[in-house]
C-alpha atoms as a PDB file:
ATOM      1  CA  UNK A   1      18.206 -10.392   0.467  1.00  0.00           C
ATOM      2  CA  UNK A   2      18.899  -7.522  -1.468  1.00  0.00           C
ATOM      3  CA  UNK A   3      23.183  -7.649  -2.517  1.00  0.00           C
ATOM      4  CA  UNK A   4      24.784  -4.378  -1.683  1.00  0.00           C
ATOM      5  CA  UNK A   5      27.398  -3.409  -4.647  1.00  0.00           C
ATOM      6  CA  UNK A   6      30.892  -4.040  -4.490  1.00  0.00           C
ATOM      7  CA  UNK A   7      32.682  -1.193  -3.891  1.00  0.00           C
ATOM      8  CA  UNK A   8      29.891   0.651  -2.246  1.00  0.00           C
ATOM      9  CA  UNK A   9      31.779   0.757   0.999  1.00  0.00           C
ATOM     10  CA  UNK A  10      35.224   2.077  -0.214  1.00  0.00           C
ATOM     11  CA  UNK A  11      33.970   5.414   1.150  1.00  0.00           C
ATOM     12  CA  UNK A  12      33.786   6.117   5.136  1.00  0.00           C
ATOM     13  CA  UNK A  13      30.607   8.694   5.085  1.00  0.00           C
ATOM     14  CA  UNK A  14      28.601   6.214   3.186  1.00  0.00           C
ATOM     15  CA  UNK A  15      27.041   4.102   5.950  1.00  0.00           C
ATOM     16  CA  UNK A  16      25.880   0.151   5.224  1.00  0.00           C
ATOM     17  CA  UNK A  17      22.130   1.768   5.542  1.00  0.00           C
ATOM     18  CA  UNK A  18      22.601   4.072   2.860  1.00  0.00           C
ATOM     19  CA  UNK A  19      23.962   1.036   1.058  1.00  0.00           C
ATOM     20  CA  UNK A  20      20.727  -1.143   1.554  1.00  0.00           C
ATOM     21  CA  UNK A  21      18.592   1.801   0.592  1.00  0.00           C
ATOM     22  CA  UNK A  22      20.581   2.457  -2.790  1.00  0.00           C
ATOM     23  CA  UNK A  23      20.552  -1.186  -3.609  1.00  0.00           C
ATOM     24  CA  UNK A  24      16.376  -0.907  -3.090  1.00  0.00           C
ATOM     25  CA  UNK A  25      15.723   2.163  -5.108  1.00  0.00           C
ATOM     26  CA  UNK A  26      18.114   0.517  -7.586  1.00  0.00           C
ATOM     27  CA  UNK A  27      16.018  -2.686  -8.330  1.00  0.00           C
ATOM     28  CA  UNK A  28      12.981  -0.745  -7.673  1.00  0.00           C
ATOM     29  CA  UNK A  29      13.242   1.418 -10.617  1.00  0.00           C
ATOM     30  CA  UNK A  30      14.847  -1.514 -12.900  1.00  0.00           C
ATOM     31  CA  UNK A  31      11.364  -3.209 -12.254  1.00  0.00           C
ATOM     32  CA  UNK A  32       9.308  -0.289 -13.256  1.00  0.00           C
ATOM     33  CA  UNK A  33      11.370   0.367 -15.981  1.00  0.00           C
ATOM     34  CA  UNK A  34      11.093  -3.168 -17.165  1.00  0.00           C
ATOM     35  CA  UNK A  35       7.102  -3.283 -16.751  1.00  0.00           C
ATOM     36  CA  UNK A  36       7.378  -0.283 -19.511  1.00  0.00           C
ATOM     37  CA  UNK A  37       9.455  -2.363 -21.512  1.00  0.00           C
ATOM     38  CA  UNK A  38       7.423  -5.254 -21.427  1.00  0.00           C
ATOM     39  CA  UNK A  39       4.113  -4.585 -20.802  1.00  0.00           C
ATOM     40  CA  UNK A  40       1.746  -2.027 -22.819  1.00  0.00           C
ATOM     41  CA  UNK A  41      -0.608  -0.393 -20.716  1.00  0.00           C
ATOM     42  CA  UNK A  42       0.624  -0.093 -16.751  1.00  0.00           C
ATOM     43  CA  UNK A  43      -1.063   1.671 -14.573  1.00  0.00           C
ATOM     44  CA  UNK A  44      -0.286   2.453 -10.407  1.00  0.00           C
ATOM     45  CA  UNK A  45      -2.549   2.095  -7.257  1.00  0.00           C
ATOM     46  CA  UNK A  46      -1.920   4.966  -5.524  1.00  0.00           C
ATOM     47  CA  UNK A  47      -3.823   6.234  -2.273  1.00  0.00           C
ATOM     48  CA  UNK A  48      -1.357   8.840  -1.220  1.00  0.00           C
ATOM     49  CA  UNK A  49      -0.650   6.746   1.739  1.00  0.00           C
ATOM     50  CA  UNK A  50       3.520   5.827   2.516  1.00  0.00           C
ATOM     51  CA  UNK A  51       4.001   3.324   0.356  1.00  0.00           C
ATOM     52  CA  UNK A  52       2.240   4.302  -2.779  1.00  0.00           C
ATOM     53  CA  UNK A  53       4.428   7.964  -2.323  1.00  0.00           C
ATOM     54  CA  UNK A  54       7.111   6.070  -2.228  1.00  0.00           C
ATOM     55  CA  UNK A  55       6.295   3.744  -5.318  1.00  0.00           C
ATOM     56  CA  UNK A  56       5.346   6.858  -7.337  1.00  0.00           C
ATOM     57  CA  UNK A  57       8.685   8.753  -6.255  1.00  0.00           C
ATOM     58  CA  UNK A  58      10.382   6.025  -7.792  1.00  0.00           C
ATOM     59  CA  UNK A  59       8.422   5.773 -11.532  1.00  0.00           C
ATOM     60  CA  UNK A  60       9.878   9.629 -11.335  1.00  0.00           C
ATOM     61  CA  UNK A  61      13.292   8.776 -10.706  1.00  0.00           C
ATOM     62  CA  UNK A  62      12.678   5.734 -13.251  1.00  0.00           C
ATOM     63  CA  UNK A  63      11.847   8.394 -15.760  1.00  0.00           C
ATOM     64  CA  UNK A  64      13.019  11.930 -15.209  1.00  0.00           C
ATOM     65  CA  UNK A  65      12.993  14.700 -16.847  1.00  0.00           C
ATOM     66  CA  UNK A  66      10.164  12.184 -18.812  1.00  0.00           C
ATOM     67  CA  UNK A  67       6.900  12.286 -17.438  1.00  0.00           C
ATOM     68  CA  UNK A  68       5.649   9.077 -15.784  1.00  0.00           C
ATOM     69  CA  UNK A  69       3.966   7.020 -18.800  1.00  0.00           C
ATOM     70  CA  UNK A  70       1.351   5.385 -16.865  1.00  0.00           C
ATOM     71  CA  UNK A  71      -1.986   6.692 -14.960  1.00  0.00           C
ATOM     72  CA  UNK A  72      -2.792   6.169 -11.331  1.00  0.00           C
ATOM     73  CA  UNK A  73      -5.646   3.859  -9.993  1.00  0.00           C
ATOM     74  CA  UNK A  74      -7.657   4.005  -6.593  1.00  0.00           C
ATOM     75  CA  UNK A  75     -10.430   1.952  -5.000  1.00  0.00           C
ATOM     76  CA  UNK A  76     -12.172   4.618  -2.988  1.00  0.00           C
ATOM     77  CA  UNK A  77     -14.425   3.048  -0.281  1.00  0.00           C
ATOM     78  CA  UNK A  78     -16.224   5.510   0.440  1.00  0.00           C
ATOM     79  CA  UNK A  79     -14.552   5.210   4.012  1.00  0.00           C
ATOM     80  CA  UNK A  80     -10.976   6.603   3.544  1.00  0.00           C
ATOM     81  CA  UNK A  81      -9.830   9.539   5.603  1.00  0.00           C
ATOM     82  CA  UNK A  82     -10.493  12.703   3.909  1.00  0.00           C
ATOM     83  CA  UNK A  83      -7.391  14.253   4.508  1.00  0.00           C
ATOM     84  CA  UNK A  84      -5.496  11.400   2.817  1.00  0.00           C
ATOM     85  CA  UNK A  85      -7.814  11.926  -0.201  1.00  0.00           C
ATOM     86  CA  UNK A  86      -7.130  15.413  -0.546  1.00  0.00           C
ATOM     87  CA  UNK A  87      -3.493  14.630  -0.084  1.00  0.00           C
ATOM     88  CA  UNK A  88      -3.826  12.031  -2.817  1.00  0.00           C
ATOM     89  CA  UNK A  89      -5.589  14.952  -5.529  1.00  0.00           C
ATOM     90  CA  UNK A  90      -3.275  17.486  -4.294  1.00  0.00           C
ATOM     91  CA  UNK A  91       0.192  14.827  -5.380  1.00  0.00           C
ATOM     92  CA  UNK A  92      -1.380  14.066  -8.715  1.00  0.00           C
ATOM     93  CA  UNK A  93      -2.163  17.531 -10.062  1.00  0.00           C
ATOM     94  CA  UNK A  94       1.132  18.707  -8.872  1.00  0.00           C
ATOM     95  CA  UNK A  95       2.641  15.965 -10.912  1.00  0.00           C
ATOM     96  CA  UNK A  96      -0.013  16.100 -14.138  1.00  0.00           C
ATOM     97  CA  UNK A  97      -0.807  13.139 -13.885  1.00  0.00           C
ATOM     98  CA  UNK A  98      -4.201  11.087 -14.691  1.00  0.00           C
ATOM     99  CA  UNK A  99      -5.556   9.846 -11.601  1.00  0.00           C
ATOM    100  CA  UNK A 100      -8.748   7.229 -12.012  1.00  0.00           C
ATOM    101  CA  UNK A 101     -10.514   6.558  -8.981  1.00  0.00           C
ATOM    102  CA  UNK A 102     -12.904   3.542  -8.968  1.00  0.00           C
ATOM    103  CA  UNK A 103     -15.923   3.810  -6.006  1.00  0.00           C
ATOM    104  CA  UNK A 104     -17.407   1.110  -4.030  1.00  0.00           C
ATOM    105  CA  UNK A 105     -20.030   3.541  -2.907  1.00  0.00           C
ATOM    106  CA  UNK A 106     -21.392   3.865  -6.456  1.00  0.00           C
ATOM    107  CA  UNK A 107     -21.403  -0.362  -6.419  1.00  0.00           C
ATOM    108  CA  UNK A 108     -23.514   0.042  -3.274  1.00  0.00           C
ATOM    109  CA  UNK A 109     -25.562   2.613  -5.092  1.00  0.00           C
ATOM    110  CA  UNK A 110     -26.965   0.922  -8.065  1.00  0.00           C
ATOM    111  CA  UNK A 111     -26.930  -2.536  -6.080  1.00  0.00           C
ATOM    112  CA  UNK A 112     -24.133  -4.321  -7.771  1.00  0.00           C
ATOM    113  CA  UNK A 113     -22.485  -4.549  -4.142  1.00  0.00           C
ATOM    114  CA  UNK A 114     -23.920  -4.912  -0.468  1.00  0.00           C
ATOM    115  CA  UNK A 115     -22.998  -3.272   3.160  1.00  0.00           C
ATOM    116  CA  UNK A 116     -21.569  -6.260   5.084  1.00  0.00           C
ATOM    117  CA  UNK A 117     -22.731  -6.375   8.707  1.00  0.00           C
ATOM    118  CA  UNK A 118     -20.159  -5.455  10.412  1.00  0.00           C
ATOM    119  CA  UNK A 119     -19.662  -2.318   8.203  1.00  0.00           C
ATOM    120  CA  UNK A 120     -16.278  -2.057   6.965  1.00  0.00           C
ATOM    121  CA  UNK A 121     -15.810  -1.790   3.275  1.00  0.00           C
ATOM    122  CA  UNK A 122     -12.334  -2.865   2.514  1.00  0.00           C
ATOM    123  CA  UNK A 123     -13.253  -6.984   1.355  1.00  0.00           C
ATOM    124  CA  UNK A 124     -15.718  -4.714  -1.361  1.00  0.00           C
ATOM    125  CA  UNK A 125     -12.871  -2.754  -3.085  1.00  0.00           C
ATOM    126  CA  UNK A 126     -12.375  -6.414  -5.258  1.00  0.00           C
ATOM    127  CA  UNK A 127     -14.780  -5.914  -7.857  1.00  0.00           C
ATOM    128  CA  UNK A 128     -14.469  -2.254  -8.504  1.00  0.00           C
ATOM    129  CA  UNK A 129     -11.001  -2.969  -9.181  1.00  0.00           C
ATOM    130  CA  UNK A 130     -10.973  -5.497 -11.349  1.00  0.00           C
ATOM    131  CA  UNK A 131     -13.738  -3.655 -13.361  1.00  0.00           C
ATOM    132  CA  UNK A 132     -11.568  -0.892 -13.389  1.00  0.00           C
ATOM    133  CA  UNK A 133      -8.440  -2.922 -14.484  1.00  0.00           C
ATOM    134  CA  UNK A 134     -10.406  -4.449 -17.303  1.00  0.00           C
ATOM    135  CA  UNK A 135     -12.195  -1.456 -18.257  1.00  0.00           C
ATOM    136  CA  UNK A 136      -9.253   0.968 -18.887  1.00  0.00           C
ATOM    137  CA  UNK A 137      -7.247  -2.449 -20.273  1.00  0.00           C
ATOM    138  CA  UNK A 138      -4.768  -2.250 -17.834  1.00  0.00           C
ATOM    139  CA  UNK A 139      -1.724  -5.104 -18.150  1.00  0.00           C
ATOM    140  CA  UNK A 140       0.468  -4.621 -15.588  1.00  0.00           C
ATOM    141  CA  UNK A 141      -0.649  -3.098 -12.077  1.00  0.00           C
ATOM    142  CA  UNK A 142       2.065  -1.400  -9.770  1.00  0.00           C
ATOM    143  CA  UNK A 143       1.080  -2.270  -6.003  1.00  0.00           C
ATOM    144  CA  UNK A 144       2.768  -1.675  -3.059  1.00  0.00           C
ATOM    145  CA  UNK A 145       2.541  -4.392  -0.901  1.00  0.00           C
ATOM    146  CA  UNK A 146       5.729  -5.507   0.953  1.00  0.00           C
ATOM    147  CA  UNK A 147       6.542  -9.311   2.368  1.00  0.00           C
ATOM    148  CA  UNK A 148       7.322  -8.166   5.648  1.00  0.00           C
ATOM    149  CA  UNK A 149       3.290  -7.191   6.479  1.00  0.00           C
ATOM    150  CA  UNK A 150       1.832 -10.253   5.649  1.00  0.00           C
ATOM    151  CA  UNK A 151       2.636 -14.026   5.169  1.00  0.00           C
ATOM    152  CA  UNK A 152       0.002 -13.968   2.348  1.00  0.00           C
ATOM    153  CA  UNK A 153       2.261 -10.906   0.196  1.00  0.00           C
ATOM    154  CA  UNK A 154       5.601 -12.877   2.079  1.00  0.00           C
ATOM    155  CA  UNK A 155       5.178 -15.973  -0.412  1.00  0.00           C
ATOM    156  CA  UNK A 156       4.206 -13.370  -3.691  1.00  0.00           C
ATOM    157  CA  UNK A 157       6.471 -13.293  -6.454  1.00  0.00           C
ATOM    158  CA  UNK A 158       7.308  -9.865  -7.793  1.00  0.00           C
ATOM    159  CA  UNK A 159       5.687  -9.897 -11.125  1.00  0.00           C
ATOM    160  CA  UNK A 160       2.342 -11.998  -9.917  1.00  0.00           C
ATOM    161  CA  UNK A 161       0.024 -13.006 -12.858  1.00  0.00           C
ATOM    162  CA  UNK A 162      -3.570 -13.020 -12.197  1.00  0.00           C
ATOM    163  CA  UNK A 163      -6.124 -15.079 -14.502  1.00  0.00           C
ATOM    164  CA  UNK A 164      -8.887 -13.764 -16.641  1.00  0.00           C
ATOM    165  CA  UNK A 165     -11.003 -13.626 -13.338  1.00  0.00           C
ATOM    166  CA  UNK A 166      -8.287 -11.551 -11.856  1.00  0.00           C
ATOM    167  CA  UNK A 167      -7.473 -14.228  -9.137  1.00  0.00           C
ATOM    168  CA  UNK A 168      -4.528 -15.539  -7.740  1.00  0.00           C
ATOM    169  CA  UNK A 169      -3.658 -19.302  -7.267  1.00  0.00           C
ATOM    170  CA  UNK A 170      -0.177 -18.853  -4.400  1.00  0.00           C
ATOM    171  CA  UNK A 171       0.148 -22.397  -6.000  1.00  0.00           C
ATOM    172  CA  UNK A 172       0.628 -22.111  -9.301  1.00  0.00           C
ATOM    173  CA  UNK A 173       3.587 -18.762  -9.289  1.00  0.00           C
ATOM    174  CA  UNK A 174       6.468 -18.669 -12.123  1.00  0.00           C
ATOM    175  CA  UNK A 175      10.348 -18.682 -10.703  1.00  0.00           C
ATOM    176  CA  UNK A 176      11.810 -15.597 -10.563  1.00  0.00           C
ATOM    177  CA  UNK A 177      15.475 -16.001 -10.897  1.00  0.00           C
ATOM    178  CA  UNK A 178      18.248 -13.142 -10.067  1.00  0.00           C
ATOM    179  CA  UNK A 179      16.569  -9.882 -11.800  1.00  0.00           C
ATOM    180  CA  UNK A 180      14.872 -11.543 -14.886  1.00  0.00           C
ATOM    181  CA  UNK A 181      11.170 -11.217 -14.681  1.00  0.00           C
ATOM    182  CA  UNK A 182       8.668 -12.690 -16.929  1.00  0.00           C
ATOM    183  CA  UNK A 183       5.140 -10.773 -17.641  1.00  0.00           C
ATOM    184  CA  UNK A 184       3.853 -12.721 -20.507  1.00  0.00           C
ATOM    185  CA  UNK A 185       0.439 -13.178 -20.337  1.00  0.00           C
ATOM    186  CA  UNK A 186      -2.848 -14.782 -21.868  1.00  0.00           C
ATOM    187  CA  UNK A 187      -5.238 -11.924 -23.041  1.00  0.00           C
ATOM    188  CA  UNK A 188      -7.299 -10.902 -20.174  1.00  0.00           C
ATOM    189  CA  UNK A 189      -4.848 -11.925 -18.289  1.00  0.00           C
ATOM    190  CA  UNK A 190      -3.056  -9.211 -16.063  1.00  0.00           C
ATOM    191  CA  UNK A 191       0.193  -8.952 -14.430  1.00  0.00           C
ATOM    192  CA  UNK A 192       0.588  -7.252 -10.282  1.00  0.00           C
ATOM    193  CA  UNK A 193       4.091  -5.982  -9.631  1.00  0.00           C
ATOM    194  CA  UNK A 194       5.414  -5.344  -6.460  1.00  0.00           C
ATOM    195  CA  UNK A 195       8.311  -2.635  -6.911  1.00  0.00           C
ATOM    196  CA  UNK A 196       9.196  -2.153  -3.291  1.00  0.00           C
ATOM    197  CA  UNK A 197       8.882  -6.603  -2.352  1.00  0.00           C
ATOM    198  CA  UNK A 198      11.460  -7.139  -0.367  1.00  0.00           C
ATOM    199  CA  UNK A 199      11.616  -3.101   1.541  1.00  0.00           C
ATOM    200  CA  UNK A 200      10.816  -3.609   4.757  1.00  0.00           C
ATOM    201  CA  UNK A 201       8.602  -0.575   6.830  1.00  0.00           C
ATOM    202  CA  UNK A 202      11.564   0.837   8.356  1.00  0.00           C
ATOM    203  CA  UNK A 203      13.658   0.716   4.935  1.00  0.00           C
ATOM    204  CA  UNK A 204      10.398   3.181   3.791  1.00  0.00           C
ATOM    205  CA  UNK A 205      10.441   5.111   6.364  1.00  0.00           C
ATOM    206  CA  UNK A 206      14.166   5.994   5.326  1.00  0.00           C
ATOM    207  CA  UNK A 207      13.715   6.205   2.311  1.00  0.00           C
ATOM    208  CA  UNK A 208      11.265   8.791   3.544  1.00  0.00           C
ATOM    209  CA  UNK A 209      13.842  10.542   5.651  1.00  0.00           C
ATOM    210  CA  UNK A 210      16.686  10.588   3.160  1.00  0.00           C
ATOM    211  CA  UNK A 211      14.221  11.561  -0.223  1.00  0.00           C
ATOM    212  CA  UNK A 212      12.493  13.786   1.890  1.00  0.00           C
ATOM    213  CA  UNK A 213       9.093  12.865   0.521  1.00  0.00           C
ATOM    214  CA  UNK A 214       5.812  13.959   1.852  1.00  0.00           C
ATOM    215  CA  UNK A 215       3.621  12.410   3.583  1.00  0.00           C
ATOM    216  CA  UNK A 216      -0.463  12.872   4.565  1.00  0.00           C
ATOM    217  CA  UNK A 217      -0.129  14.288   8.272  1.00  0.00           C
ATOM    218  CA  UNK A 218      -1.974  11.335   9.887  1.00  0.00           C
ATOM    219  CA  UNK A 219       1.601   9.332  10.056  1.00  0.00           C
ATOM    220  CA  UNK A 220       2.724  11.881  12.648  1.00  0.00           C
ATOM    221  CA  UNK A 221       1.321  12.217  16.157  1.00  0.00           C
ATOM    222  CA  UNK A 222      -1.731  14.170  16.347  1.00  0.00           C
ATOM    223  CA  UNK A 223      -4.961  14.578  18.742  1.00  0.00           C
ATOM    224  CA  UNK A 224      -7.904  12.434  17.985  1.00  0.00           C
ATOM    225  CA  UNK A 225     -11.103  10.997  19.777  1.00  0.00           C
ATOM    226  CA  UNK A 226     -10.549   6.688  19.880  1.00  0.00           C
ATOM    227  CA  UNK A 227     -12.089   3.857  21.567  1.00  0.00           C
ATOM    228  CA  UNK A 228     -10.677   0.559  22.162  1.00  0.00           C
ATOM    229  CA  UNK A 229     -11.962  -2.236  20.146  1.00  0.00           C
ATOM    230  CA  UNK A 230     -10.121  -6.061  19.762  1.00  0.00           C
ATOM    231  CA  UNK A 231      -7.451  -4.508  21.482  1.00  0.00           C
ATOM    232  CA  UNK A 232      -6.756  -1.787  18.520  1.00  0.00           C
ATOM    233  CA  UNK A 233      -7.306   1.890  18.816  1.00  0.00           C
ATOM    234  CA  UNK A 234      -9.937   3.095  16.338  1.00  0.00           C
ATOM    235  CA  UNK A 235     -10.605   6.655  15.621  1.00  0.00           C
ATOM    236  CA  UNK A 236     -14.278   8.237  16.564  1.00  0.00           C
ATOM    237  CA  UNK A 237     -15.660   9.254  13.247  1.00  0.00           C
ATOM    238  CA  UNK A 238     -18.766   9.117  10.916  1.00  0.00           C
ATOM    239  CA  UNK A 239     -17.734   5.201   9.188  1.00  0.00           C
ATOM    240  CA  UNK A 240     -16.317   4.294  12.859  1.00  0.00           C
ATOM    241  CA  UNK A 241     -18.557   4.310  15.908  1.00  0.00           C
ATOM    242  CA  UNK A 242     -18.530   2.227  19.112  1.00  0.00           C
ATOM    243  CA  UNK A 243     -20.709  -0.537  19.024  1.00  0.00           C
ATOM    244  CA  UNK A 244     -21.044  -1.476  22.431  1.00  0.00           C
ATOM    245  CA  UNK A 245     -21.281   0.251  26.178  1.00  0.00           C
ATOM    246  CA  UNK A 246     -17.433  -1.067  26.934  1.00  0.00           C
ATOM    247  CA  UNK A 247     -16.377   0.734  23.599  1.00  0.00           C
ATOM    248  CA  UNK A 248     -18.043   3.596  24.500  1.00  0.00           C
ATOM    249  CA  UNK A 249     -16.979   3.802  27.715  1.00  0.00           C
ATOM    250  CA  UNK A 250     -13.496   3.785  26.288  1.00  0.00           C
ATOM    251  CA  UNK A 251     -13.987   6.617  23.956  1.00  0.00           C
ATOM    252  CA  UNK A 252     -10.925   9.144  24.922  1.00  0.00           C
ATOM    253  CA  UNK A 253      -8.554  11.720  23.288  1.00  0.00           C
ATOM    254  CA  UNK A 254      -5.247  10.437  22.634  1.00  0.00           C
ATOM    255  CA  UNK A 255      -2.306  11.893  20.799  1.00  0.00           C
ATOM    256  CA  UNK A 256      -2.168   9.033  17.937  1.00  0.00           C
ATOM    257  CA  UNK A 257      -0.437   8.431  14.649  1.00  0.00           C
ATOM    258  CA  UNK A 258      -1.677   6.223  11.696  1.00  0.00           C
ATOM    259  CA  UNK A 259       1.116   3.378  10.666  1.00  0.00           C
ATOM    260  CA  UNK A 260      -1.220   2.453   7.589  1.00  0.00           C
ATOM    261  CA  UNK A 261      -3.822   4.898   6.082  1.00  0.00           C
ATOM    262  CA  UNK A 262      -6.818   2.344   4.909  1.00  0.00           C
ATOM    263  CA  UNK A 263     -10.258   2.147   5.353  1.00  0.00           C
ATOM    264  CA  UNK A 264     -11.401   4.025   8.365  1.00  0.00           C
ATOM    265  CA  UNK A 265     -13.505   1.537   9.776  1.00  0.00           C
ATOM    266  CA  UNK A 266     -10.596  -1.010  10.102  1.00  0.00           C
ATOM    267  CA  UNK A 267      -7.591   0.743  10.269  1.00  0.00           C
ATOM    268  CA  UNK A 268      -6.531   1.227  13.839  1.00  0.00           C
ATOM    269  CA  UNK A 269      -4.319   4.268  15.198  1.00  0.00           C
ATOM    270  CA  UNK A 270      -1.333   3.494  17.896  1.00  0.00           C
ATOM    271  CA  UNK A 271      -0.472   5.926  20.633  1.00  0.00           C
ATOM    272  CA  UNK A 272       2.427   8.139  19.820  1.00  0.00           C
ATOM    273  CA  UNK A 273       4.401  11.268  20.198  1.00  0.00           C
ATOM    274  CA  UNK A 274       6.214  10.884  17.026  1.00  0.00           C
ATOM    275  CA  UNK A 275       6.159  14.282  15.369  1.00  0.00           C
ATOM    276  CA  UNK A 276       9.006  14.029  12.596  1.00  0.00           C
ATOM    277  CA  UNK A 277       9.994  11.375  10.192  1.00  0.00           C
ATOM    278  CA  UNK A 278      12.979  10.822  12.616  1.00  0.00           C
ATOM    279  CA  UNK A 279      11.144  10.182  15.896  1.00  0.00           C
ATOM    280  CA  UNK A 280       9.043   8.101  13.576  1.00  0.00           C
ATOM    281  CA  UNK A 281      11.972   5.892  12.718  1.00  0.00           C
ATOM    282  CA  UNK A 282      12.936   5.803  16.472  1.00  0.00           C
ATOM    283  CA  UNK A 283       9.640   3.923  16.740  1.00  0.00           C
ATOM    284  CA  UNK A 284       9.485   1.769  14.053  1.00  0.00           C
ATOM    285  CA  UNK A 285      13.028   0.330  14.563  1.00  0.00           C
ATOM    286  CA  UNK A 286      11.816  -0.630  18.466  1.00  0.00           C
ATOM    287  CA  UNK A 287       8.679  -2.478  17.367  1.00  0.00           C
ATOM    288  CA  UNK A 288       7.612  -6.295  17.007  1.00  0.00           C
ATOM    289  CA  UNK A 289       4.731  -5.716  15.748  1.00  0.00           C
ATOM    290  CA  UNK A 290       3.720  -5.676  11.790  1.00  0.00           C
ATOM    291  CA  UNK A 291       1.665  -2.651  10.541  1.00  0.00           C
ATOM    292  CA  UNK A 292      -1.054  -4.513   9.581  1.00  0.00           C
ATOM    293  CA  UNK A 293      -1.040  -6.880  12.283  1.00  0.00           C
ATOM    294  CA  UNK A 294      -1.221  -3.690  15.046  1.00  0.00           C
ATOM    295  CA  UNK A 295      -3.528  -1.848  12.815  1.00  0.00           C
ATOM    296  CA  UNK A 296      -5.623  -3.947   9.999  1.00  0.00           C
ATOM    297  CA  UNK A 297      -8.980  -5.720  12.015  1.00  0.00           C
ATOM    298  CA  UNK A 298      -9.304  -6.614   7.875  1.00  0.00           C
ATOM    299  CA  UNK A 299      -6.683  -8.885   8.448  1.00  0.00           C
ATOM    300  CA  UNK A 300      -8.072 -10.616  11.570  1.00  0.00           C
ATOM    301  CA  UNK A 301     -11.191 -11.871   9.897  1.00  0.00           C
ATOM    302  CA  UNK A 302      -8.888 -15.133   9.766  1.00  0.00           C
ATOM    303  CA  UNK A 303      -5.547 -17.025   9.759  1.00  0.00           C
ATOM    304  CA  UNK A 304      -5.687 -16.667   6.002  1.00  0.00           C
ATOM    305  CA  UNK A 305      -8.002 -13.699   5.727  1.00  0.00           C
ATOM    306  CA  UNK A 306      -5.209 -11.709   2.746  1.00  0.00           C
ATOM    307  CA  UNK A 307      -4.494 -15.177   1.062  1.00  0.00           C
ATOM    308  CA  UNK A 308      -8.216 -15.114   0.681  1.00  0.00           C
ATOM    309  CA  UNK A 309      -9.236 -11.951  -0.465  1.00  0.00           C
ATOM    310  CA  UNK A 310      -6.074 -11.890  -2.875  1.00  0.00           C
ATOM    311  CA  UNK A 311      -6.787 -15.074  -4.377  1.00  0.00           C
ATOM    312  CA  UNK A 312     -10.333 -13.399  -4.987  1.00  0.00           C
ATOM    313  CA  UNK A 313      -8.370 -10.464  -6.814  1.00  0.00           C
ATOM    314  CA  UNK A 314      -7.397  -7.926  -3.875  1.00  0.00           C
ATOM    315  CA  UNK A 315      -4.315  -6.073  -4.278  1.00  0.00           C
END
């Protein structure tokens, strides 16, 4: 649990929410801050989707007027929605910033990776990001990933070594004690750090609301062709097609919003008729659902299909 200052109350228009969010963004930026301090060559995954804005409007608090001192990564499978990639170019030219973008489609390409069977690409994005890690030397990697979506990222420490393989063992993590965080490291060794850890999706979404950041219009209601498949809504599309006569049967127009912007072959839509960051938070706060337990059939592979694929090196 995050401690909310002393003192931060003393002032009636200051609400307890406000509070919690300060206290976030607070030890948010001290951890970026600190992998600059420690650690020589950061870089951040960034996919314009919520949480990465959100990670990225924090390195420019962390160092304004100062341009952010570290590039941005993404594992492109070849499957992400193209308006969340154009998003994604649009946010790092406005800031000047380098933006490296590793593809699993050029893996498939030269034969260094294979399709899987049931077609969705998002297990694949492993090895191009690891290459990519150890290609541009990369010791520290900012990630997004919050302990309220999975049990797997629930049990992660904030500064989470990986080997020389890039793999994590959930068994063998360092204590992290008050705000002291150690990133030592063998070479080829690499560090993931998890600015936003202990945020929860509604504490992003107002963080959203009260930074006013931007976000890719697929996390506000819009029209879009689904069909129903293991009881998620996926969206029509070239990389997501029924498969059977029940799915296609199902195949309807629905006004939809995204709660996670992934791969589009396994990242399912929910019905809604959220249309502002507001109504948005009207929804989230009524939910009992996870994001990626509504929306990720990635994550339904298996009871431990994250711990797996992050002890492989996933993000």
């Amino acid at each position: 649990m995050i401690p909310i200052p002393e003192g931060t109350m003393t002032s009636p228009t200051v609400t307890r929410e406000q509070s919690l969010l300060d206290a976030l963004e607070s030890e948010a930026i001290h951890i970026i801050r600190e992998v600059v301090a420690e650690l020589e060559r950061p870089v951040l995954l960034f996919s314009g989707g919520k949480d990465s804005m959100v990670m990225l409007h924090l390195a420019v608090k962390a160092f304004a007027p100062a341009p952010v001192p570290f590039p941005l990564l993404h594992v492109d499978t070849g499957h992400n929605f193209p308006e969340v990639l154009a998003f994604r170019d649009r946010v790092a030219d406005r800031l000047r910033l380098r933006l490296e973008v590793a593809r699993v489609q050029e893996w498939i390409d030269d034969g260094r990776l294979r399709e899987r069977a049931d077609g969705t690409r998002n297990p694949l994005q492993t090895r191009p990001l690891l290459a990519a890690i150890e290609e541009g030397r990369f010791d520290a990697v900012f990630g997004g990933g919050r302990r309220d979506e999975e049990k797997a990222r629930a049990k992660e420490r904030i500064f989470s070594l990986r080997d020389e393989f890039g793999q994590w063992d959930p068994r063998n993590q360092r204590p992290e004690l008050w705000n002291l965080y150690n990133g030592r490291h063998r070479p080829g060794e690499h560090v993931r750090v998890f600015p936003l850890s202990n945020w929860t999706e509604l504490d992003v979404w107002r963080y959203v609301a009260r930074e006013n950041i931007e976000l890719p219009g697929l996390y506000y209601t819009h029209e879009r062709d689904v069909f129903d498949r293991d009881g998620m809504l996926l969206a029509v599309g070239p990389y997501s097609q029924p498969r059977t006569a029940a799915e296609r049967a199902s195949i309807r127009s629905e006004k939809v919003r995204y709660r996670t912007v992934g791969d589009m072959s396994c990242t399912g839509a929910v019905q809604s008729i959220a249309l502002t960051v507001d109504d948005v938070l009207a929804e989230v706060a009524t939910t009992r659902i996870t994001e990626r337990g509504a929306t990720r059939a990635d994550d339904r592979m298996s009871e431990a299909a994250m711990e797996d694929r992050k002890k492989e090196g996933y993000f």
